[in-house]
C-alpha atoms as a PDB file:
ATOM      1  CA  UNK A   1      26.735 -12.961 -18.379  1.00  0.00           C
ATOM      2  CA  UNK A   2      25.397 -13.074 -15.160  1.00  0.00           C
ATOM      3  CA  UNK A   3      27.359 -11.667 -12.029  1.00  0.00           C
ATOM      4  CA  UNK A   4      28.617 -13.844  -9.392  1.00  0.00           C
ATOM      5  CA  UNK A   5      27.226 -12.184  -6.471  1.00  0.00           C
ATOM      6  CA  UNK A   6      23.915 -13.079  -5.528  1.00  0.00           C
ATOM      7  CA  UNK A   7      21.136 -10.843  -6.224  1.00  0.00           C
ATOM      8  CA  UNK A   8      19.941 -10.593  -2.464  1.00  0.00           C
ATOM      9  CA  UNK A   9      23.918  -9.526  -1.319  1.00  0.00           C
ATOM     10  CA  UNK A  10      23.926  -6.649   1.017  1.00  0.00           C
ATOM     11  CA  UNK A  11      27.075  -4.465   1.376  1.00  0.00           C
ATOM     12  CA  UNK A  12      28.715  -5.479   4.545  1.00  0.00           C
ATOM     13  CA  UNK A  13      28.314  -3.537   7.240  1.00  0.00           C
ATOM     14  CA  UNK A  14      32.235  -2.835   7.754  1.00  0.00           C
ATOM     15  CA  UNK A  15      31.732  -1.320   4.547  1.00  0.00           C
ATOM     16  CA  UNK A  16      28.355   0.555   5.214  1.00  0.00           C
ATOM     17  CA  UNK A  17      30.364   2.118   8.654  1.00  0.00           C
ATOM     18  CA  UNK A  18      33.305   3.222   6.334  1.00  0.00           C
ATOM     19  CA  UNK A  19      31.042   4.849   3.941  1.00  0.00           C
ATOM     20  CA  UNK A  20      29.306   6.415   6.944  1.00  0.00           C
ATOM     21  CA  UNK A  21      32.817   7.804   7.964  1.00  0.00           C
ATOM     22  CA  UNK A  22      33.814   8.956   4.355  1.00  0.00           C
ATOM     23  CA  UNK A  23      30.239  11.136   4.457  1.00  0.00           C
ATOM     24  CA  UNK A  24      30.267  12.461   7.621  1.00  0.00           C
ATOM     25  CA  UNK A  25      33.343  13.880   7.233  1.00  0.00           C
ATOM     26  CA  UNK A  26      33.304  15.505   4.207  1.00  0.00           C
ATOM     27  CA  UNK A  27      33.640  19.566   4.172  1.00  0.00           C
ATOM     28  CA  UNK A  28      29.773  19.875   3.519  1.00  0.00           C
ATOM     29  CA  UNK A  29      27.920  17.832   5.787  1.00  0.00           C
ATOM     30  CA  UNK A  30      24.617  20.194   5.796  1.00  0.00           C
ATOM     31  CA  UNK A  31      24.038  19.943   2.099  1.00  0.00           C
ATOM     32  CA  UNK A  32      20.690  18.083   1.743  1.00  0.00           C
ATOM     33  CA  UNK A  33      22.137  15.770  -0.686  1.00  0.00           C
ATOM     34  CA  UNK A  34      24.814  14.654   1.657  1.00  0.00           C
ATOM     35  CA  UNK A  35      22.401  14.217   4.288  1.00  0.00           C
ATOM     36  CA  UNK A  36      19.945  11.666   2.633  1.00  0.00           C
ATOM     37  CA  UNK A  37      22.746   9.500   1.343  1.00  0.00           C
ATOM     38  CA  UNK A  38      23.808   9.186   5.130  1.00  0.00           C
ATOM     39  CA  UNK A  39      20.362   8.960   6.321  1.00  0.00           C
ATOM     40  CA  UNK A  40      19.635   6.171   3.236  1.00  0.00           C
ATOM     41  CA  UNK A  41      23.399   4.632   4.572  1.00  0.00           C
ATOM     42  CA  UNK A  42      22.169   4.491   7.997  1.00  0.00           C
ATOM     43  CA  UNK A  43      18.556   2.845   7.252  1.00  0.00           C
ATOM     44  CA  UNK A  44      20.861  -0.148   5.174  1.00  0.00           C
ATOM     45  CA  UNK A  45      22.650  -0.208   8.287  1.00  0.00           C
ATOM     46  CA  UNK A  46      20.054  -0.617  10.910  1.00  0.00           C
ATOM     47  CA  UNK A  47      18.344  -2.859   8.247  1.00  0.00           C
ATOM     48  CA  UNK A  48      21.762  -5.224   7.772  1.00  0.00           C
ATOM     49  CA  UNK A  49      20.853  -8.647   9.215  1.00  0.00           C
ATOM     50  CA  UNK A  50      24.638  -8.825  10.589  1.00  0.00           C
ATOM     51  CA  UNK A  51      24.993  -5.184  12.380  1.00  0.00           C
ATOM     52  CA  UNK A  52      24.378  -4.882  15.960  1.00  0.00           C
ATOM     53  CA  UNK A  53      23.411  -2.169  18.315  1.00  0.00           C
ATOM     54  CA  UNK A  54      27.059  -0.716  18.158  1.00  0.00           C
ATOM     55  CA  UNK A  55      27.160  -0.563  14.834  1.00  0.00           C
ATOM     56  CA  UNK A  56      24.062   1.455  14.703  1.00  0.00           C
ATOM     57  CA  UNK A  57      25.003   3.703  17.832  1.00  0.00           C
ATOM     58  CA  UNK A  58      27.769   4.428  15.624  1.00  0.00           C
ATOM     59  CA  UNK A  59      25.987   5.194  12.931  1.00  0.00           C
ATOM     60  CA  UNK A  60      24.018   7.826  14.718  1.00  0.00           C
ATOM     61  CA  UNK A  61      27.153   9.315  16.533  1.00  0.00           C
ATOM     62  CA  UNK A  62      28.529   9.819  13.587  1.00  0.00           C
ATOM     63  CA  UNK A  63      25.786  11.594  12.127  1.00  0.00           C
ATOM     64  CA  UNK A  64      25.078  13.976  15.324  1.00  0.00           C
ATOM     65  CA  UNK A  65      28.934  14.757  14.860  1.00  0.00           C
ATOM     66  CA  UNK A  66      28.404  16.014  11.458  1.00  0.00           C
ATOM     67  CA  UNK A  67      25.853  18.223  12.114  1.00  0.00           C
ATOM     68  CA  UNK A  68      22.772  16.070  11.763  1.00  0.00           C
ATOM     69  CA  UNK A  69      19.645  15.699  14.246  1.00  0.00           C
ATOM     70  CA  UNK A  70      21.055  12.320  15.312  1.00  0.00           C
ATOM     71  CA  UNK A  71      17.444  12.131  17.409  1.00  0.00           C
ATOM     72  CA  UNK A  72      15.516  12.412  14.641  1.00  0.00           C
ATOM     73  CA  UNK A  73      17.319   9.973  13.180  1.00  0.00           C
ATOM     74  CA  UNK A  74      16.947   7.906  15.867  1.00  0.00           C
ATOM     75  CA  UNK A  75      13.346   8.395  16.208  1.00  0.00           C
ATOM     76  CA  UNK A  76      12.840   8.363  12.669  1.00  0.00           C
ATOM     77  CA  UNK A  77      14.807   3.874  12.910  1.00  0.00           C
ATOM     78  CA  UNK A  78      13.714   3.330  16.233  1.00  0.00           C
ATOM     79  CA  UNK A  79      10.679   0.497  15.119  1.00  0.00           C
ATOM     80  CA  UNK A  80      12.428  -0.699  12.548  1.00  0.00           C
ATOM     81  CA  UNK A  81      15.694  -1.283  14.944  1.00  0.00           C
ATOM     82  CA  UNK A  82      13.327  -2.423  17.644  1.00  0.00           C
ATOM     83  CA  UNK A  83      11.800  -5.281  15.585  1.00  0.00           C
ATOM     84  CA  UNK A  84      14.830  -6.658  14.189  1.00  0.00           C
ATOM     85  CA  UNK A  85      17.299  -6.601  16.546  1.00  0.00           C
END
């Protein structure tokens, strides 16, 4: 039985932010773990057709506030923000 969401669905990115929140604030933000599932949270994010230049500034402040290098980060999305939005 197939499911009824398309293959090529993308979590939304009200959804991607709120995950973003739920990880950054977590007790252990400097465990590597926790820090590539927000990094990999943030790439779907700058990726998301429908998120804009807030959403991703949030993304990144969130980050920085847990601890992250939110300029790395930055650096590291930069193109691929720059050529899609």
């Amino acid at each position: 039985m197939r499911n009824s969401r398309d293959l090529n669905d993308k979590p939304s990115v009200r959804l991607l932010l709120a995950a973003l929140s739920w990880l950054t604030n977590k007790p252990r933000p400097g465990d590597p773990a926790m820090q590539l599932a927000i990094a990999h949270h943030i790439h779907m994010l700058v990726l998301h057709p429908a998120s804009d230049s807030f959403d991703v500034q949030a993304a990144f402040y969130m980050a920085g506030k847990a601890g992250m290098d939110a300029e790395g980060l930055l650096a590291r999305f930069s193109a691929v923000a720059t050529n899609l939005h």
